[in-house]
C-alpha atoms as a PDB file:
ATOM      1  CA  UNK A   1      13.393  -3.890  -1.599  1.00  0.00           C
ATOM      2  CA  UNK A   2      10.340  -4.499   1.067  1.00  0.00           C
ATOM      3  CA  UNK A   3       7.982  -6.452  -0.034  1.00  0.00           C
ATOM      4  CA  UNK A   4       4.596  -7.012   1.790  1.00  0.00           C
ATOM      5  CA  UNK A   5       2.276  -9.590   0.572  1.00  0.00           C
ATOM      6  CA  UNK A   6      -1.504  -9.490   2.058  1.00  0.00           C
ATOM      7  CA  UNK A   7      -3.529 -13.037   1.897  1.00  0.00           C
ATOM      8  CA  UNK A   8      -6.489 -14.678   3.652  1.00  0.00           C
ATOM      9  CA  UNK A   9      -9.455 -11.881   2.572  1.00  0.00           C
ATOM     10  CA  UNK A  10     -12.835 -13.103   1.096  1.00  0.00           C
ATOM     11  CA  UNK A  11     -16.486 -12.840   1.347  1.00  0.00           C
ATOM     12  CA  UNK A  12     -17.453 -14.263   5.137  1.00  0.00           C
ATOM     13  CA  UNK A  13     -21.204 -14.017   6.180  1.00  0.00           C
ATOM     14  CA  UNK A  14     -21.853 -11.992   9.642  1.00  0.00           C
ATOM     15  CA  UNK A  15     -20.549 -13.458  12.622  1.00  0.00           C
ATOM     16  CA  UNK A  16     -18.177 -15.534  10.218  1.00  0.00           C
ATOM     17  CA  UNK A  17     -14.225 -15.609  10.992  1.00  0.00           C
ATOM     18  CA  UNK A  18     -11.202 -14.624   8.291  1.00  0.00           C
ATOM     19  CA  UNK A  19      -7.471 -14.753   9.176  1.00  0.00           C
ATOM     20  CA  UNK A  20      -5.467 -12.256   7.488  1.00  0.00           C
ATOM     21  CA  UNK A  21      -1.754 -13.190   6.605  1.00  0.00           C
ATOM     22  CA  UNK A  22       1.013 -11.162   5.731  1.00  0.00           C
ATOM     23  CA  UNK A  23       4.379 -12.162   4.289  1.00  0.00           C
ATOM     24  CA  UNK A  24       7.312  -9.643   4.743  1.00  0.00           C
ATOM     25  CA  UNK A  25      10.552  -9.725   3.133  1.00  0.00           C
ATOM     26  CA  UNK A  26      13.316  -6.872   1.745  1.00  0.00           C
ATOM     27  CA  UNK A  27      13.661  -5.438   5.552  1.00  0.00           C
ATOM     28  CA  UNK A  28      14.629  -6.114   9.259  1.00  0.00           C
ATOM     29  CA  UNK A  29      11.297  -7.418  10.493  1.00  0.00           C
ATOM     30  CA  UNK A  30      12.300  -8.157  14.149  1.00  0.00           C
ATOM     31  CA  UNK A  31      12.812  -4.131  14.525  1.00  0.00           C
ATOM     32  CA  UNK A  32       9.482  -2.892  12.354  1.00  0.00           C
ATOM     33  CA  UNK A  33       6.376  -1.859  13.804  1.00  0.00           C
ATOM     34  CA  UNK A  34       3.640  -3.627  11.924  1.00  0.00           C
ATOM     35  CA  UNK A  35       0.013  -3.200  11.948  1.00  0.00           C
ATOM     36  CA  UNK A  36      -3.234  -3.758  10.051  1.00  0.00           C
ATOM     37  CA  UNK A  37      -4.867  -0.704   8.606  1.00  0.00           C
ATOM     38  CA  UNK A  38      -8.474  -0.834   6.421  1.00  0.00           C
ATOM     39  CA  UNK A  39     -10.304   1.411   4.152  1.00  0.00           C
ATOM     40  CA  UNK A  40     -13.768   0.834   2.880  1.00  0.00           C
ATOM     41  CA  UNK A  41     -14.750   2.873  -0.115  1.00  0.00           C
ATOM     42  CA  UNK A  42     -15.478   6.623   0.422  1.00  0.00           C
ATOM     43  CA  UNK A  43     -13.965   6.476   3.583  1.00  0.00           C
ATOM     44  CA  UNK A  44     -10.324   7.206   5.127  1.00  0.00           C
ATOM     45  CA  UNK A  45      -7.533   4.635   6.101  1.00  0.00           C
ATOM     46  CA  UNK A  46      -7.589   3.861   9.607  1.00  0.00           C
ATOM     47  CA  UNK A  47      -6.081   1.563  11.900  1.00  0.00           C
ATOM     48  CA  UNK A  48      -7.481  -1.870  12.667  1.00  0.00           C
ATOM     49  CA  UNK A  49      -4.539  -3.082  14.658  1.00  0.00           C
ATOM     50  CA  UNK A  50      -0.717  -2.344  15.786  1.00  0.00           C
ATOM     51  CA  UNK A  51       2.165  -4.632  17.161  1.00  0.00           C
ATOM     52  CA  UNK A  52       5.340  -3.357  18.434  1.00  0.00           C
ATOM     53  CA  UNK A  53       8.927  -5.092  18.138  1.00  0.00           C
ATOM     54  CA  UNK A  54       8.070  -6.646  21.678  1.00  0.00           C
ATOM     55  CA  UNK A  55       4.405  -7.927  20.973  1.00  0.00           C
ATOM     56  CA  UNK A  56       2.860  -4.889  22.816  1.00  0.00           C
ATOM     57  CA  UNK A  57      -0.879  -4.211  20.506  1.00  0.00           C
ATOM     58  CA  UNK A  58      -3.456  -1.572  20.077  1.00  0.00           C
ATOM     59  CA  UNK A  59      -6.518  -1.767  18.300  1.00  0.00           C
ATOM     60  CA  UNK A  60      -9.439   0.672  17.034  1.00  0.00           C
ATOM     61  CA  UNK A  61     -12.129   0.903  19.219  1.00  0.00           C
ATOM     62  CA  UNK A  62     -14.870  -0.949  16.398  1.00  0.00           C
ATOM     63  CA  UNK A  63     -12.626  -4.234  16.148  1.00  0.00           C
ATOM     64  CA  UNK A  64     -11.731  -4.255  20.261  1.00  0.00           C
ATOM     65  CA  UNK A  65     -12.232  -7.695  21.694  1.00  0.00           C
ATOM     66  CA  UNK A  66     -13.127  -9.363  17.910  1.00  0.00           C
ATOM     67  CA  UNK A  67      -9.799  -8.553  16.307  1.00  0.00           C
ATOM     68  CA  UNK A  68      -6.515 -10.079  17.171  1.00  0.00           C
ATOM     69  CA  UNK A  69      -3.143  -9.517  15.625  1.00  0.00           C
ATOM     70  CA  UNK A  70      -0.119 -11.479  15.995  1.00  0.00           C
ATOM     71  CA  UNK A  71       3.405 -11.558  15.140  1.00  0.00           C
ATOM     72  CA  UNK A  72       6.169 -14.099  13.793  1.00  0.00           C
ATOM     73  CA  UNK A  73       9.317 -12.834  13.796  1.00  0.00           C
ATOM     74  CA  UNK A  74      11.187 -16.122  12.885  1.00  0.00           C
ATOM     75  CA  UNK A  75       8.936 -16.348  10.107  1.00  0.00           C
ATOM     76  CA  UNK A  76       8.841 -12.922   8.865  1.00  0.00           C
ATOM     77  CA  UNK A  77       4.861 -13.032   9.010  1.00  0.00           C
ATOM     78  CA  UNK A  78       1.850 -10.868  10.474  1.00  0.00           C
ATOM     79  CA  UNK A  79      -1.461 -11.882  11.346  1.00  0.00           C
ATOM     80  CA  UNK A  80      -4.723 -10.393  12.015  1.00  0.00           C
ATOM     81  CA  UNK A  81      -7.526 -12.864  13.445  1.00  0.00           C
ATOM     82  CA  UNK A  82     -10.719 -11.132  13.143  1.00  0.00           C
ATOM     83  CA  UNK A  83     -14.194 -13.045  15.009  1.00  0.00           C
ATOM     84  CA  UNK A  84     -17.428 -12.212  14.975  1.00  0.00           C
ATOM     85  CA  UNK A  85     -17.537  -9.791  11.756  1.00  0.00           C
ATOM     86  CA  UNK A  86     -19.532  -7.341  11.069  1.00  0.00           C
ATOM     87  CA  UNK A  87     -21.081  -6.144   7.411  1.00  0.00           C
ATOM     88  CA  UNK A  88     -18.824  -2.415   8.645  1.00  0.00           C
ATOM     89  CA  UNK A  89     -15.855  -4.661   8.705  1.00  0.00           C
ATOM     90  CA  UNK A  90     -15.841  -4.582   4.317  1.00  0.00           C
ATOM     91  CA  UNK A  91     -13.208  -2.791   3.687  1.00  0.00           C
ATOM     92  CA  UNK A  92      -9.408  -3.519   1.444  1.00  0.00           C
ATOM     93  CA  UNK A  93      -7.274  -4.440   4.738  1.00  0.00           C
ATOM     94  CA  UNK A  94      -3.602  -3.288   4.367  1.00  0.00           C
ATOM     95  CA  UNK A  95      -0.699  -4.567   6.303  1.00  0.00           C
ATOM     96  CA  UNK A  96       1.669  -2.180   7.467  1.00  0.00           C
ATOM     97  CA  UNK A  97       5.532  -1.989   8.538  1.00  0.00           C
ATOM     98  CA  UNK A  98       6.702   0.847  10.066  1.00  0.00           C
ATOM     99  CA  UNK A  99       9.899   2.144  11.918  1.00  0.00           C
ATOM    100  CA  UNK A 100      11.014   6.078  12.266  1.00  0.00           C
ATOM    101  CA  UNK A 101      11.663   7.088   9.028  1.00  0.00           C
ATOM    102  CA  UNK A 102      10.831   4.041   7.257  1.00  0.00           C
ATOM    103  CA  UNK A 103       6.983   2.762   6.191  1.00  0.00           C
ATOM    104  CA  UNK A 104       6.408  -0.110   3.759  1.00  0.00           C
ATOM    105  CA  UNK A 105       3.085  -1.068   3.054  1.00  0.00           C
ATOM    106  CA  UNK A 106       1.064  -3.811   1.539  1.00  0.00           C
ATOM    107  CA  UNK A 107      -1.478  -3.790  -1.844  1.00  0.00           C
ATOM    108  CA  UNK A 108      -3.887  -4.880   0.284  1.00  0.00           C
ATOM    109  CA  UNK A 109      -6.569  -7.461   0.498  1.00  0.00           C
ATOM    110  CA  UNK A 110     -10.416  -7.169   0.272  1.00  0.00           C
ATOM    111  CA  UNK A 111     -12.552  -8.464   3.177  1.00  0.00           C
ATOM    112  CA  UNK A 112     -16.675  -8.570   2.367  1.00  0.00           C
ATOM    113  CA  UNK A 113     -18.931  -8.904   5.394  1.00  0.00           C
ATOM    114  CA  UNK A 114     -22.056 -10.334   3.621  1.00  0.00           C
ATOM    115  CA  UNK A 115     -25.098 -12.333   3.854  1.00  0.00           C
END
């Protein structure tokens, strides 16, 4: 059974850093898609981040050039570095494993952008 464990959220003032983590197990990692994804409240999911089998990313245009994910396959793990964070930024943060036919995600972790 996948399993998707989100750590590493908090309450960071503006301009702070946070490093999201997120443990994977139940599933071949090395041939998932896996991304980031965040919603804040009254608003839709959307993508924060994407990382293919082969390290190729994408990102959303708000978190371009602060956000950076990353990708372990030896250790089954995900990562999202985000720099330089903004009070829009709150939001639950969601990791995300994905392959055609096949999505798994996370419960999520909550990230508060706050002074």
């Amino acid at each position: 059974q996948a399993q998707l464990v989100e750590s590493g959220g908090g309450l960071v003032q503006p301009g702070g850093s946070l490093r999201l983590s997120c443990a994977v197990s139940g599933i071949m990692f090395g041939i998932y898609h896996m991304g980031w994804y965040r919603q804040a409240p009254g608003k839709q999911r959307e993508l924060v981040a994407g990382i293919s089998t082969d390290g190729f990313t994408n990102y959303g245009d708000s978190v371009k050039g602060r956000f950076t994910i990353s990708r372990d396959n030896a250790k089954n793990m995900v990562y999202l570095q985000m720099n330089s964070l903004k009070p829009e930024d709150t939001a639950v943060y969601y990791c995300y494993a994905g392959i055609r036919g096949s999505e798994h995600w996370g419960q999520g972790t909550q990230v508060t952008v706050s002074s």
